[in-house]
N, C-alpha and C. Protein backbone atom coordinates (compact mmCIF):
# COMPACT_ATOMS: atom_id res chain seq x y z
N UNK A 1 14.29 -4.12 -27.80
CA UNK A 1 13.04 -3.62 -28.32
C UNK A 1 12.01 -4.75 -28.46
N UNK A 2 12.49 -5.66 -28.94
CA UNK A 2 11.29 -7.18 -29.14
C UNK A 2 10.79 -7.31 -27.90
N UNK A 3 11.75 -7.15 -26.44
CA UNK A 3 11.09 -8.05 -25.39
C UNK A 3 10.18 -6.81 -25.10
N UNK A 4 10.11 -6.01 -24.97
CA UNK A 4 9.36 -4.42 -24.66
C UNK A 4 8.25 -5.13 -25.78
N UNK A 5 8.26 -5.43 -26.61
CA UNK A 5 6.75 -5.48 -27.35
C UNK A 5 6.11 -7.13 -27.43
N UNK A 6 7.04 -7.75 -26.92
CA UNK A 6 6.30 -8.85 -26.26
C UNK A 6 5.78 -8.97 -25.19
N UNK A 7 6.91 -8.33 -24.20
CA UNK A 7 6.00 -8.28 -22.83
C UNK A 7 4.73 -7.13 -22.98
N UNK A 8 4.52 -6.05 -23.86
CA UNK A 8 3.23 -5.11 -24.06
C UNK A 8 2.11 -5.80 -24.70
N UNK A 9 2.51 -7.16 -25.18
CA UNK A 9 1.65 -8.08 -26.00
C UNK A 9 1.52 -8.91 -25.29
N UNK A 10 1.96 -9.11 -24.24
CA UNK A 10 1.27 -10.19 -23.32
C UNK A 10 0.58 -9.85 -22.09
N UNK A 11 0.87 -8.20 -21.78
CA UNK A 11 0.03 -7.62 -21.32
C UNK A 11 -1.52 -7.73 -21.38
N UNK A 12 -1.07 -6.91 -23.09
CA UNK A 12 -2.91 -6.97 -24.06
C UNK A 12 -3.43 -8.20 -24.25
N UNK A 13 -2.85 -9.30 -24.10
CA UNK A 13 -3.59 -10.80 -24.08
C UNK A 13 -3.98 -11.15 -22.47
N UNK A 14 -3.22 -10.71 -21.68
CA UNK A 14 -4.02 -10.94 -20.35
C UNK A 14 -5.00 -9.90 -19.82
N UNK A 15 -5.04 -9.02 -20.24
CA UNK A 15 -6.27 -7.91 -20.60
C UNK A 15 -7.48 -8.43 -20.92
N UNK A 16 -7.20 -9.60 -22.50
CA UNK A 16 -8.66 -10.02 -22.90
C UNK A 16 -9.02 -10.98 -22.74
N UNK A 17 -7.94 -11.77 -21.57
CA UNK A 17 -8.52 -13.15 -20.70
C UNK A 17 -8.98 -12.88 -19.78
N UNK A 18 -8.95 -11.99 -18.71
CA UNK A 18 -9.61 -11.26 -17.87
C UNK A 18 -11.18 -10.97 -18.28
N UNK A 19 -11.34 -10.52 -19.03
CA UNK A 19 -12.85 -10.19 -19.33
C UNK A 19 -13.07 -11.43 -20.12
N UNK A 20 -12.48 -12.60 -19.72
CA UNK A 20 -13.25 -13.33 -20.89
C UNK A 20 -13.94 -14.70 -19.63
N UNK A 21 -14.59 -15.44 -19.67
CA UNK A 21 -14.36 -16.54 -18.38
C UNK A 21 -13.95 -17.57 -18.26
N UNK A 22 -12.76 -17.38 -18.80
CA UNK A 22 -11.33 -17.95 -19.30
C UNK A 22 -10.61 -18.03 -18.01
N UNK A 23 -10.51 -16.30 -18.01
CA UNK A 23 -9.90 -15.90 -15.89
C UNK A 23 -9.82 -16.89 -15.00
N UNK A 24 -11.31 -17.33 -14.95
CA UNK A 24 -11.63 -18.33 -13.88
C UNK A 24 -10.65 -19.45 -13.96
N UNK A 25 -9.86 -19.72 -14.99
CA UNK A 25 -9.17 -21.16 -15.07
C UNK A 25 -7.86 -21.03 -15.03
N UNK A 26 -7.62 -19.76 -15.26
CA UNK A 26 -5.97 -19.43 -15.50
C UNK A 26 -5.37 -18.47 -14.00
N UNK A 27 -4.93 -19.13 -13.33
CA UNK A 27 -4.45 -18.71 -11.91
C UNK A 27 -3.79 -17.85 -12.04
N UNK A 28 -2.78 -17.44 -13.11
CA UNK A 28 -1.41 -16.48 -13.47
C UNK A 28 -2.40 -15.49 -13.35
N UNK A 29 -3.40 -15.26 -14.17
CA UNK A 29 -3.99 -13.68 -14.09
C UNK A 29 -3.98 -12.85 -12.98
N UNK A 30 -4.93 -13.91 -12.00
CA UNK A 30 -5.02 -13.28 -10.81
C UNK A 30 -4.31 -13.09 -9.84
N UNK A 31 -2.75 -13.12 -10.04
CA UNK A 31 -1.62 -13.07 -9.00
C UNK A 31 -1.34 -11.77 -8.97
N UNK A 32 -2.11 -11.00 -10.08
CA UNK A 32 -1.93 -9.25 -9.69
C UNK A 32 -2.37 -8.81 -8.20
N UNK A 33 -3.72 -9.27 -8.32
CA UNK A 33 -4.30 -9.13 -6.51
C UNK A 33 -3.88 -9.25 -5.86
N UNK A 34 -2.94 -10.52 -5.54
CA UNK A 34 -2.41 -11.14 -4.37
C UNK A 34 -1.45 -10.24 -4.06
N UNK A 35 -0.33 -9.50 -5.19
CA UNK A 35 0.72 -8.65 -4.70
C UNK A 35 0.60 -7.57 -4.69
N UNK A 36 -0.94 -7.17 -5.17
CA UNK A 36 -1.15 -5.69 -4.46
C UNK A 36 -1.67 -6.11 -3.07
N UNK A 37 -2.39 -6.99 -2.99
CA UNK A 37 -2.90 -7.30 -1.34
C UNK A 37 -1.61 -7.41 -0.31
N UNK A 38 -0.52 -7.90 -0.84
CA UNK A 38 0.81 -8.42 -0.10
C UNK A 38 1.46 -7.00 -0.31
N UNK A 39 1.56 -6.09 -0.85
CA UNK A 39 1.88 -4.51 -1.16
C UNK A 39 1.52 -3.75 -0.29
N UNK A 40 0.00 -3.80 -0.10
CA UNK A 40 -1.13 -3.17 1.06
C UNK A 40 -0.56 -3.57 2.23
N UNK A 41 -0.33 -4.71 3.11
CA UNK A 41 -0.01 -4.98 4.08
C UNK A 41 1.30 -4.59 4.49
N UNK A 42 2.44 -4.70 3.59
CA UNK A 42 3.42 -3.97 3.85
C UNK A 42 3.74 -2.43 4.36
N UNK A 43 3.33 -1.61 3.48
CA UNK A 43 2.53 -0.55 3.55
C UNK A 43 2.27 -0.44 4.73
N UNK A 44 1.11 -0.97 4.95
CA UNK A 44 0.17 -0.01 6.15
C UNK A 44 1.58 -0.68 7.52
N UNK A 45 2.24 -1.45 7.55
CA UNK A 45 2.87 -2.12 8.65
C UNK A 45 4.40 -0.69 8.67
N UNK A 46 4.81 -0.18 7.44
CA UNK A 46 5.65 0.83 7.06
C UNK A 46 5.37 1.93 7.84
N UNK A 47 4.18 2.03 7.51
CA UNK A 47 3.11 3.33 8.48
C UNK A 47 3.46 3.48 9.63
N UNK A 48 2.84 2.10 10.57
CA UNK A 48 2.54 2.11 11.79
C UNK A 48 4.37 1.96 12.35
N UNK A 49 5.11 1.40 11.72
CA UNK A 49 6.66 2.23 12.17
C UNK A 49 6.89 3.24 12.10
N UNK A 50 6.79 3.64 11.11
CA UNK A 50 6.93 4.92 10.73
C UNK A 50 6.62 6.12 11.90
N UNK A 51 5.61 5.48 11.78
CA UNK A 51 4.95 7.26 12.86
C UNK A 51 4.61 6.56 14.62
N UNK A 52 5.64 5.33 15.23
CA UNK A 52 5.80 4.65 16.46
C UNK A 52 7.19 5.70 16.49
N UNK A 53 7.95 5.79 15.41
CA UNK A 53 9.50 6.44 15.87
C UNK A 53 9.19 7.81 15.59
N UNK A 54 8.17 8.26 14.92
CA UNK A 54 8.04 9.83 15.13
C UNK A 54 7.81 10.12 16.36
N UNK A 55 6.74 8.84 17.12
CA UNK A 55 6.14 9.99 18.20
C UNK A 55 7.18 9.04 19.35
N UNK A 56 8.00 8.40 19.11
CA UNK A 56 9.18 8.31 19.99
C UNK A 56 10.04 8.92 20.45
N UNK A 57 10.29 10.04 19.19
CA UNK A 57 11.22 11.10 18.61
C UNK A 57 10.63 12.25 19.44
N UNK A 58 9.56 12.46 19.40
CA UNK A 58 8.64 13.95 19.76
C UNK A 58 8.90 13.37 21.09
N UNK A 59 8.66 12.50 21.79
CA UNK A 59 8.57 12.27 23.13
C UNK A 59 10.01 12.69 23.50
N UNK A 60 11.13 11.89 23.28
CA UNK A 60 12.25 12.18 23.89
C UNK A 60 12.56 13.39 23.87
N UNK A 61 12.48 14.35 22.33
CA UNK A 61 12.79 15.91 22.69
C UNK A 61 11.76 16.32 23.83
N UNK A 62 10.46 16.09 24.61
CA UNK A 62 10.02 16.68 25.35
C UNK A 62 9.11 17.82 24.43
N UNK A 63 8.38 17.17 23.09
CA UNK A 63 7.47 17.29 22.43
C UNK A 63 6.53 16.76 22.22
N UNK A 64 5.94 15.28 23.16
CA UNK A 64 4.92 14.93 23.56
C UNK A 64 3.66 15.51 23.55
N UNK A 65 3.43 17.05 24.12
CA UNK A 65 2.35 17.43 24.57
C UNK A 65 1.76 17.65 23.29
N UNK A 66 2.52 18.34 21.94
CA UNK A 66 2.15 18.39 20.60
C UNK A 66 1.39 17.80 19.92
N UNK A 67 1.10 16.10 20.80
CA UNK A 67 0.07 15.18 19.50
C UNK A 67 -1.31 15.46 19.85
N UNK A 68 -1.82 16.06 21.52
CA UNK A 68 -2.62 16.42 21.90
C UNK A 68 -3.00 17.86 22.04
N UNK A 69 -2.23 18.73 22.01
CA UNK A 69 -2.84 20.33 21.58
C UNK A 69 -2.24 21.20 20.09
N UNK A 70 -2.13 20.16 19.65
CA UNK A 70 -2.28 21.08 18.44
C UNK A 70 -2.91 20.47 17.30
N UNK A 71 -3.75 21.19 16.60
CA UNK A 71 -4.27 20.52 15.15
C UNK A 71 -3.88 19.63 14.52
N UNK A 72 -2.40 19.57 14.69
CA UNK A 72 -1.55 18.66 13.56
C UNK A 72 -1.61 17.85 13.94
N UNK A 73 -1.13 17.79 15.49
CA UNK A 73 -0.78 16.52 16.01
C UNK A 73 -2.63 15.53 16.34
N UNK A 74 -3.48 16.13 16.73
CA UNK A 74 -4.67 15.51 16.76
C UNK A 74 -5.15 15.13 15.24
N UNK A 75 -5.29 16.33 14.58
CA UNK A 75 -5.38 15.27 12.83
C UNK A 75 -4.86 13.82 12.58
N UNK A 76 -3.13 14.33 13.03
CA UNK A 76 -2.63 12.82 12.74
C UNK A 76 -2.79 11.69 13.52
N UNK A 77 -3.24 11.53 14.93
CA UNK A 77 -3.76 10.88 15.98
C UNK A 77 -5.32 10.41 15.82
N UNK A 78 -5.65 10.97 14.98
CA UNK A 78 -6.97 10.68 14.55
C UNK A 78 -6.93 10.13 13.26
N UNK A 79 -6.03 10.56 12.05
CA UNK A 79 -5.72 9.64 10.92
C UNK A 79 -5.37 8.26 11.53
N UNK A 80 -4.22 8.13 11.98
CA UNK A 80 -3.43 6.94 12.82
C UNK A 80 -4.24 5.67 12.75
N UNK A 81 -5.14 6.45 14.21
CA UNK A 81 -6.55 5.31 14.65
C UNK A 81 -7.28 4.85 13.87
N UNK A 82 -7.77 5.51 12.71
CA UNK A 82 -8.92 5.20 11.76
C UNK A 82 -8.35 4.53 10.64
N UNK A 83 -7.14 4.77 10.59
CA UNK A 83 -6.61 3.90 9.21
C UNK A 83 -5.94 2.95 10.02
């Protein structure tokens, strides 16, 4: 129970170093960014496997033609590209 309300108290103290321009000097704060930025990249790299073995998958059954005539498959061919 203590470490649960220490670590929630050191939360709320890096909360009010953040808004303070304190931030600027203390590097620990800002390592939140870095591992959502390092999170993001993972991610989107998860994606682009992700849906290389779907349409690997659709190809070998001889479901290819699907990413180009049907709604779904052009939605997601068009999500794909743009993200």
């Amino acid at each position: 129970m203590l470490v649960v309300v220490f670590v929630s108290k050191m939360k709320a103290l890096q909360t009010f170093f953040v808004k303070t321009p304190l931030s600027l000097y203390m590097g620990l704060l800002n390592e939140g960014h870095e591992y959502h930025a390092h999170a993001g990249v993972y991610i989107a790299f998860d994606v682009w496997v992700h849906t290389i073995f779907h349409i690997l998958r659709w190809i070998s059954q001889g479901n290819g033609e699907l990413l180009w005539t049907t709604n779904a498959g052009i939605s997601g061919l068009i999500t794909v590209f743009v993200t």
